[in-house]
PDB file of N, CA and C in Angstrom:
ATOM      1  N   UNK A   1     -14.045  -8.172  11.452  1.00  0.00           N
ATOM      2  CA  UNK A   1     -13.768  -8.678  10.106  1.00  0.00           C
ATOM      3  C   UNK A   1     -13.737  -7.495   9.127  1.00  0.00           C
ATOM      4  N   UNK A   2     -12.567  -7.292   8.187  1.00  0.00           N
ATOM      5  CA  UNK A   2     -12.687  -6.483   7.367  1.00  0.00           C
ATOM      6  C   UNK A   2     -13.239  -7.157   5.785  1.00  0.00           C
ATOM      7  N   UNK A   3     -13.514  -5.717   5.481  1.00  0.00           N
ATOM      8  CA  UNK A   3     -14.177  -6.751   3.937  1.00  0.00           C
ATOM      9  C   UNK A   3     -13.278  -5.796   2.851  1.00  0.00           C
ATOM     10  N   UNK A   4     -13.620  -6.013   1.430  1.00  0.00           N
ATOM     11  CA  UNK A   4     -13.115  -5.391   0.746  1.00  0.00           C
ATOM     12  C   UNK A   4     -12.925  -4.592   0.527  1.00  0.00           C
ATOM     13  N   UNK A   5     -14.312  -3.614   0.868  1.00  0.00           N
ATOM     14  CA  UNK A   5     -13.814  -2.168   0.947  1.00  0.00           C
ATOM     15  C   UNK A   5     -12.582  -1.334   1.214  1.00  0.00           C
ATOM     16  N   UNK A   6     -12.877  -1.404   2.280  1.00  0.00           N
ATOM     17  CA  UNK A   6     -12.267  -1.495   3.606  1.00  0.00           C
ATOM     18  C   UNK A   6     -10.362  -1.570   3.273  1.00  0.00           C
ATOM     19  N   UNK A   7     -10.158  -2.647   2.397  1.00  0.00           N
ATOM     20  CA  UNK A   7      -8.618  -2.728   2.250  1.00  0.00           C
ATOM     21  C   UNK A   7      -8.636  -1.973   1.301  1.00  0.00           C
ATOM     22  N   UNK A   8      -9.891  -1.639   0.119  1.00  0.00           N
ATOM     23  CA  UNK A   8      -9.345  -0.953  -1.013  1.00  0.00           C
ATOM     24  C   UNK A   8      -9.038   0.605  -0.697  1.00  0.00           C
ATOM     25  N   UNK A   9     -10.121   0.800   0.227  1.00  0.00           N
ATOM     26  CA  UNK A   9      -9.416   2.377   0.789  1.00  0.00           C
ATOM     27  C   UNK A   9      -8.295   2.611   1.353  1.00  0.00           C
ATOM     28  N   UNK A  10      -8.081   1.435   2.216  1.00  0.00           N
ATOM     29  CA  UNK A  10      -6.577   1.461   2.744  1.00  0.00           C
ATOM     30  C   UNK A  10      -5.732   1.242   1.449  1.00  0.00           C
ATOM     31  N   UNK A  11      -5.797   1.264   0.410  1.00  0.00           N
ATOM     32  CA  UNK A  11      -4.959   1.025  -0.466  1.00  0.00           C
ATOM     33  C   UNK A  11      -4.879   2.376  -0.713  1.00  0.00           C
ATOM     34  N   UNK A  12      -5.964   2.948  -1.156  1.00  0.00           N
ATOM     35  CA  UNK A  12      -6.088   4.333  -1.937  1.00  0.00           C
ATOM     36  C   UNK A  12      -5.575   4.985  -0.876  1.00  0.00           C
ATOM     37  N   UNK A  13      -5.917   5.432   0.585  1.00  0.00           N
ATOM     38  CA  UNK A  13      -5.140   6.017   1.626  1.00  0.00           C
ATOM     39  C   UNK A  13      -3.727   5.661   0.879  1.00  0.00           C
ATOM     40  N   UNK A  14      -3.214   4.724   1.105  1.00  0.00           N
ATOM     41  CA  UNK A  14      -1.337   4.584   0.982  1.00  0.00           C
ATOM     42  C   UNK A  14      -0.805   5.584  -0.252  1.00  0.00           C
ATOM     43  N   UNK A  15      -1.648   5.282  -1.648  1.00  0.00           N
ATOM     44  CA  UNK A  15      -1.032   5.521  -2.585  1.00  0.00           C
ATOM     45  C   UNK A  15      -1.179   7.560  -2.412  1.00  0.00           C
ATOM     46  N   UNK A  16      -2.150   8.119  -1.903  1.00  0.00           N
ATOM     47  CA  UNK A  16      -2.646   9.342  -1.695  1.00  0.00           C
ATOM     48  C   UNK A  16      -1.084   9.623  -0.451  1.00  0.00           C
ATOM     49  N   UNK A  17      -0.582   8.453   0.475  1.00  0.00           N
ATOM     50  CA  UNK A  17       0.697   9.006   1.443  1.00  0.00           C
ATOM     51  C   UNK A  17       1.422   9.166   0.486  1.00  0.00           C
ATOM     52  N   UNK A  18       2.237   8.009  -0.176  1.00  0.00           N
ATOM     53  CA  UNK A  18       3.387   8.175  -1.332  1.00  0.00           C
ATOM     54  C   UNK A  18       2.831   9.020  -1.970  1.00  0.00           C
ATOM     55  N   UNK A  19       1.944  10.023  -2.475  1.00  0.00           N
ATOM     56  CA  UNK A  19       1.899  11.055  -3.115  1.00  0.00           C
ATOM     57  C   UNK A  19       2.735  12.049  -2.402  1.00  0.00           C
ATOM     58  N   UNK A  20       1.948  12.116  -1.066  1.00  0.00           N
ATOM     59  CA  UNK A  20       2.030  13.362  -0.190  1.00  0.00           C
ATOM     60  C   UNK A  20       3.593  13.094   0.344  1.00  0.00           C
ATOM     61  N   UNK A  21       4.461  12.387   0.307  1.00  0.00           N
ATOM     62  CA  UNK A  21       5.983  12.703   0.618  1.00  0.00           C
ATOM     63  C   UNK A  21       6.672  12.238  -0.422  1.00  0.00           C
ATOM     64  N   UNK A  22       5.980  12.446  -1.971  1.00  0.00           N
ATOM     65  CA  UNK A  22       6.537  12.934  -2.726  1.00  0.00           C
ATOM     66  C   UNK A  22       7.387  11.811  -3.722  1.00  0.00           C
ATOM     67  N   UNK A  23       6.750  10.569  -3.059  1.00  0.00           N
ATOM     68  CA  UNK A  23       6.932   8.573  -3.913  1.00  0.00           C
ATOM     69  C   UNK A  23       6.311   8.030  -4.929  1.00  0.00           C
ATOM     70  N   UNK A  24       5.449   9.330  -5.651  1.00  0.00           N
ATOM     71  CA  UNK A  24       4.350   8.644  -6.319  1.00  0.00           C
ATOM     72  C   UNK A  24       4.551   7.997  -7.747  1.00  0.00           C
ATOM     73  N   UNK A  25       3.891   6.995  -8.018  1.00  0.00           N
ATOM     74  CA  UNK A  25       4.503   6.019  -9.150  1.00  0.00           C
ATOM     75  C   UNK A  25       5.073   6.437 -10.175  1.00  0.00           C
ATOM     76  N   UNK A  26       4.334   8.082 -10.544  1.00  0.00           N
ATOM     77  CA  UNK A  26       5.272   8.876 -11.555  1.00  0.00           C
ATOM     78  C   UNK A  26       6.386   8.768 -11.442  1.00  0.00           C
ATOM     79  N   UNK A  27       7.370   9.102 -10.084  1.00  0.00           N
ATOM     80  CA  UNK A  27       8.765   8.953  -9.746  1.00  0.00           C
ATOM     81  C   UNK A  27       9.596   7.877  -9.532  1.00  0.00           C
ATOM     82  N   UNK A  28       8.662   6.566  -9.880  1.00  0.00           N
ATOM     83  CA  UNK A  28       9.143   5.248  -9.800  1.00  0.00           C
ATOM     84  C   UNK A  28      10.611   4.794 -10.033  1.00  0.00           C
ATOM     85  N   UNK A  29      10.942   5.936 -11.187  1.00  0.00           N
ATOM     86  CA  UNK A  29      12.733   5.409 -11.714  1.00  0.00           C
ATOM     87  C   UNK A  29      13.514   5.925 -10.753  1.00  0.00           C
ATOM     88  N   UNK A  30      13.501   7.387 -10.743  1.00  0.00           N
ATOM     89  CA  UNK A  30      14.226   7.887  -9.433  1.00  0.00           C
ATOM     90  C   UNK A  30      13.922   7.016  -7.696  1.00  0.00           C
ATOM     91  N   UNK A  31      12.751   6.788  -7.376  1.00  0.00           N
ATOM     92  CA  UNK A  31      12.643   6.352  -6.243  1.00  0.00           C
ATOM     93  C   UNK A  31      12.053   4.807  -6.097  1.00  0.00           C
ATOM     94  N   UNK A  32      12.588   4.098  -7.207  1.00  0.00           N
ATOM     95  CA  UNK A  32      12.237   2.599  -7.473  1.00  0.00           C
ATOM     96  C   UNK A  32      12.892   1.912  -5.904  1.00  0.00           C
ATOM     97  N   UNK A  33      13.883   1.968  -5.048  1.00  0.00           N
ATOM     98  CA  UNK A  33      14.302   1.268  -4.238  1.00  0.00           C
ATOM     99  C   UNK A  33      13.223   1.777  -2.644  1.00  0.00           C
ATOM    100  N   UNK A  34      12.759   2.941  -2.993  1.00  0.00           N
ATOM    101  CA  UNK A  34      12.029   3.498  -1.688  1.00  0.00           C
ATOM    102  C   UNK A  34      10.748   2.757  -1.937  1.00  0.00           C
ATOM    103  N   UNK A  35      10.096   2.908  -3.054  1.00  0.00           N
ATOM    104  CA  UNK A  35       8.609   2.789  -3.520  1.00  0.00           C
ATOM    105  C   UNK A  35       8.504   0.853  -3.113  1.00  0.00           C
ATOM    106  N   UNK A  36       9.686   0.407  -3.534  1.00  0.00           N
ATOM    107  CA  UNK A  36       9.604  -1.004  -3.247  1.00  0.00           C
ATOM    108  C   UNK A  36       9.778  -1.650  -2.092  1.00  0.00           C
ATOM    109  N   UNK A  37      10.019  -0.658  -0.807  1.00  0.00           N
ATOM    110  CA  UNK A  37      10.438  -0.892   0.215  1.00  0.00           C
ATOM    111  C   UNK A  37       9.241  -0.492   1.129  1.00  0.00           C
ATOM    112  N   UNK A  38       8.537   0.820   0.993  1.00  0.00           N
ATOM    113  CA  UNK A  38       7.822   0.850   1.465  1.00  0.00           C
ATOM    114  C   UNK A  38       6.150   0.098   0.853  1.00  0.00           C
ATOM    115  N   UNK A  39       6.336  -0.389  -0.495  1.00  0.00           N
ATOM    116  CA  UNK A  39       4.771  -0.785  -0.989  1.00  0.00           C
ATOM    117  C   UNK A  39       5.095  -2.514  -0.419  1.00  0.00           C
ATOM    118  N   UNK A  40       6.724  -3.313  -0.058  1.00  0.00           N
ATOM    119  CA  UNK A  40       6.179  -4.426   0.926  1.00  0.00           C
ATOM    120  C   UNK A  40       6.091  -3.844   2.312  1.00  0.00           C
ATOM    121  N   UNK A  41       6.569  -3.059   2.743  1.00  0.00           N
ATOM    122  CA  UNK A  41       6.043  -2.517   4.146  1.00  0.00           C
ATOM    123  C   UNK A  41       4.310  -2.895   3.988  1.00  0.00           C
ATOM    124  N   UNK A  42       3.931  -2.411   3.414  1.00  0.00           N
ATOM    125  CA  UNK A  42       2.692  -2.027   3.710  1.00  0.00           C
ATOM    126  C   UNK A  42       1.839  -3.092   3.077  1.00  0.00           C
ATOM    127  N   UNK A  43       2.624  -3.913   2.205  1.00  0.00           N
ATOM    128  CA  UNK A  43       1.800  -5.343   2.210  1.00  0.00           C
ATOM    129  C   UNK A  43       1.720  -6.397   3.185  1.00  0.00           C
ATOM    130  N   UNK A  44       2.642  -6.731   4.143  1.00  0.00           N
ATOM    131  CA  UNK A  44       3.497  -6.473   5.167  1.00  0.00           C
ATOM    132  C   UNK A  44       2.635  -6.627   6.486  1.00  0.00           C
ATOM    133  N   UNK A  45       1.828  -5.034   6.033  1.00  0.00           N
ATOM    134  CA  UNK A  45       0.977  -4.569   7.596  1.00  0.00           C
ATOM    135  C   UNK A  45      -0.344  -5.200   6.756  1.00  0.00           C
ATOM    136  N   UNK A  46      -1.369  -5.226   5.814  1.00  0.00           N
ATOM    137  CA  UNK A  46      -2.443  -5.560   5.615  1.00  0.00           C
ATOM    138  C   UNK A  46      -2.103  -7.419   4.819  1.00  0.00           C
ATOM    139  N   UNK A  47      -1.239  -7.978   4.813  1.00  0.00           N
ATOM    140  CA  UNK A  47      -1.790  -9.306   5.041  1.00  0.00           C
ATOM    141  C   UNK A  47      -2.560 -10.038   5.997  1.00  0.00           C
ATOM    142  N   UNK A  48      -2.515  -9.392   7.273  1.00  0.00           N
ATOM    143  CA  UNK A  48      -3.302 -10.425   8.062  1.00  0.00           C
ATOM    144  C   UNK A  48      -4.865 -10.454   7.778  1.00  0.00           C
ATOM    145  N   UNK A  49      -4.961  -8.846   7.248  1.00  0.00           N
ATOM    146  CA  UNK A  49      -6.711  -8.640   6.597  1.00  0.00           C
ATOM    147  C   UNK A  49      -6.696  -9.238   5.266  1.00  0.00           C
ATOM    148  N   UNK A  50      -5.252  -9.387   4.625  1.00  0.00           N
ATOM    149  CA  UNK A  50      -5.756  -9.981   3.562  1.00  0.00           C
ATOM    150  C   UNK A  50      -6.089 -11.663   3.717  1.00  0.00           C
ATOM    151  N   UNK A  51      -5.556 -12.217   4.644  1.00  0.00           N
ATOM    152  CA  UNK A  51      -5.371 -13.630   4.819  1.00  0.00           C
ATOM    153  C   UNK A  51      -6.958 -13.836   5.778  1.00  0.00           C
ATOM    154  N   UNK A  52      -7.252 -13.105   6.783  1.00  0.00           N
ATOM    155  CA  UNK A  52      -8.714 -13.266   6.979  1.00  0.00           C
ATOM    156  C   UNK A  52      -9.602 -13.194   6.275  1.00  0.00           C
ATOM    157  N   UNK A  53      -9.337 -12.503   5.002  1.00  0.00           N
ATOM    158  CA  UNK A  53     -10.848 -12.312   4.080  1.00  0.00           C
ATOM    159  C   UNK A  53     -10.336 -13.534   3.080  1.00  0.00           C
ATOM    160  N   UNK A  54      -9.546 -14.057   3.057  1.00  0.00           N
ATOM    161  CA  UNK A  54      -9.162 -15.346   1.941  1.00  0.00           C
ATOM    162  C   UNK A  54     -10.376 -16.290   2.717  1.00  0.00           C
ATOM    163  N   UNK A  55     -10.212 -16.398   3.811  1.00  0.00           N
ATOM    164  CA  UNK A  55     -11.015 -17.712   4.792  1.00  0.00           C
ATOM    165  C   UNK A  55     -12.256 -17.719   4.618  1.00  0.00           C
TER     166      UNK A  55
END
């Protein structure tokens, strides 16, 4: 079982990747179609932890 933590670091991990190849929200206008593609990717991969900690 994951708990909150747990996803919030995985959050902070993601936003620290889109830094590191260069997606970060600063660049949102230029890379609005990437940033939106990969931030549902990755909602995507942590719904099932999000839908277990709803229960």
């Amino acid at each position: 079982m994951f708990s909150f933590p747990f996803v919030l670091i995985l959050s902070v991990l993601y936003m620290s990747l889109l830094e590191a190849i260069g997606l970060s929200p600063r660049d949102i206008t230029q890379q609005k179609l990437s940033v939106e593609y990969l931030g549902s990717a990755a909602f995507i991969a942590i719904k099932p932890f999000l839908l277990r900690l709803s229960l």
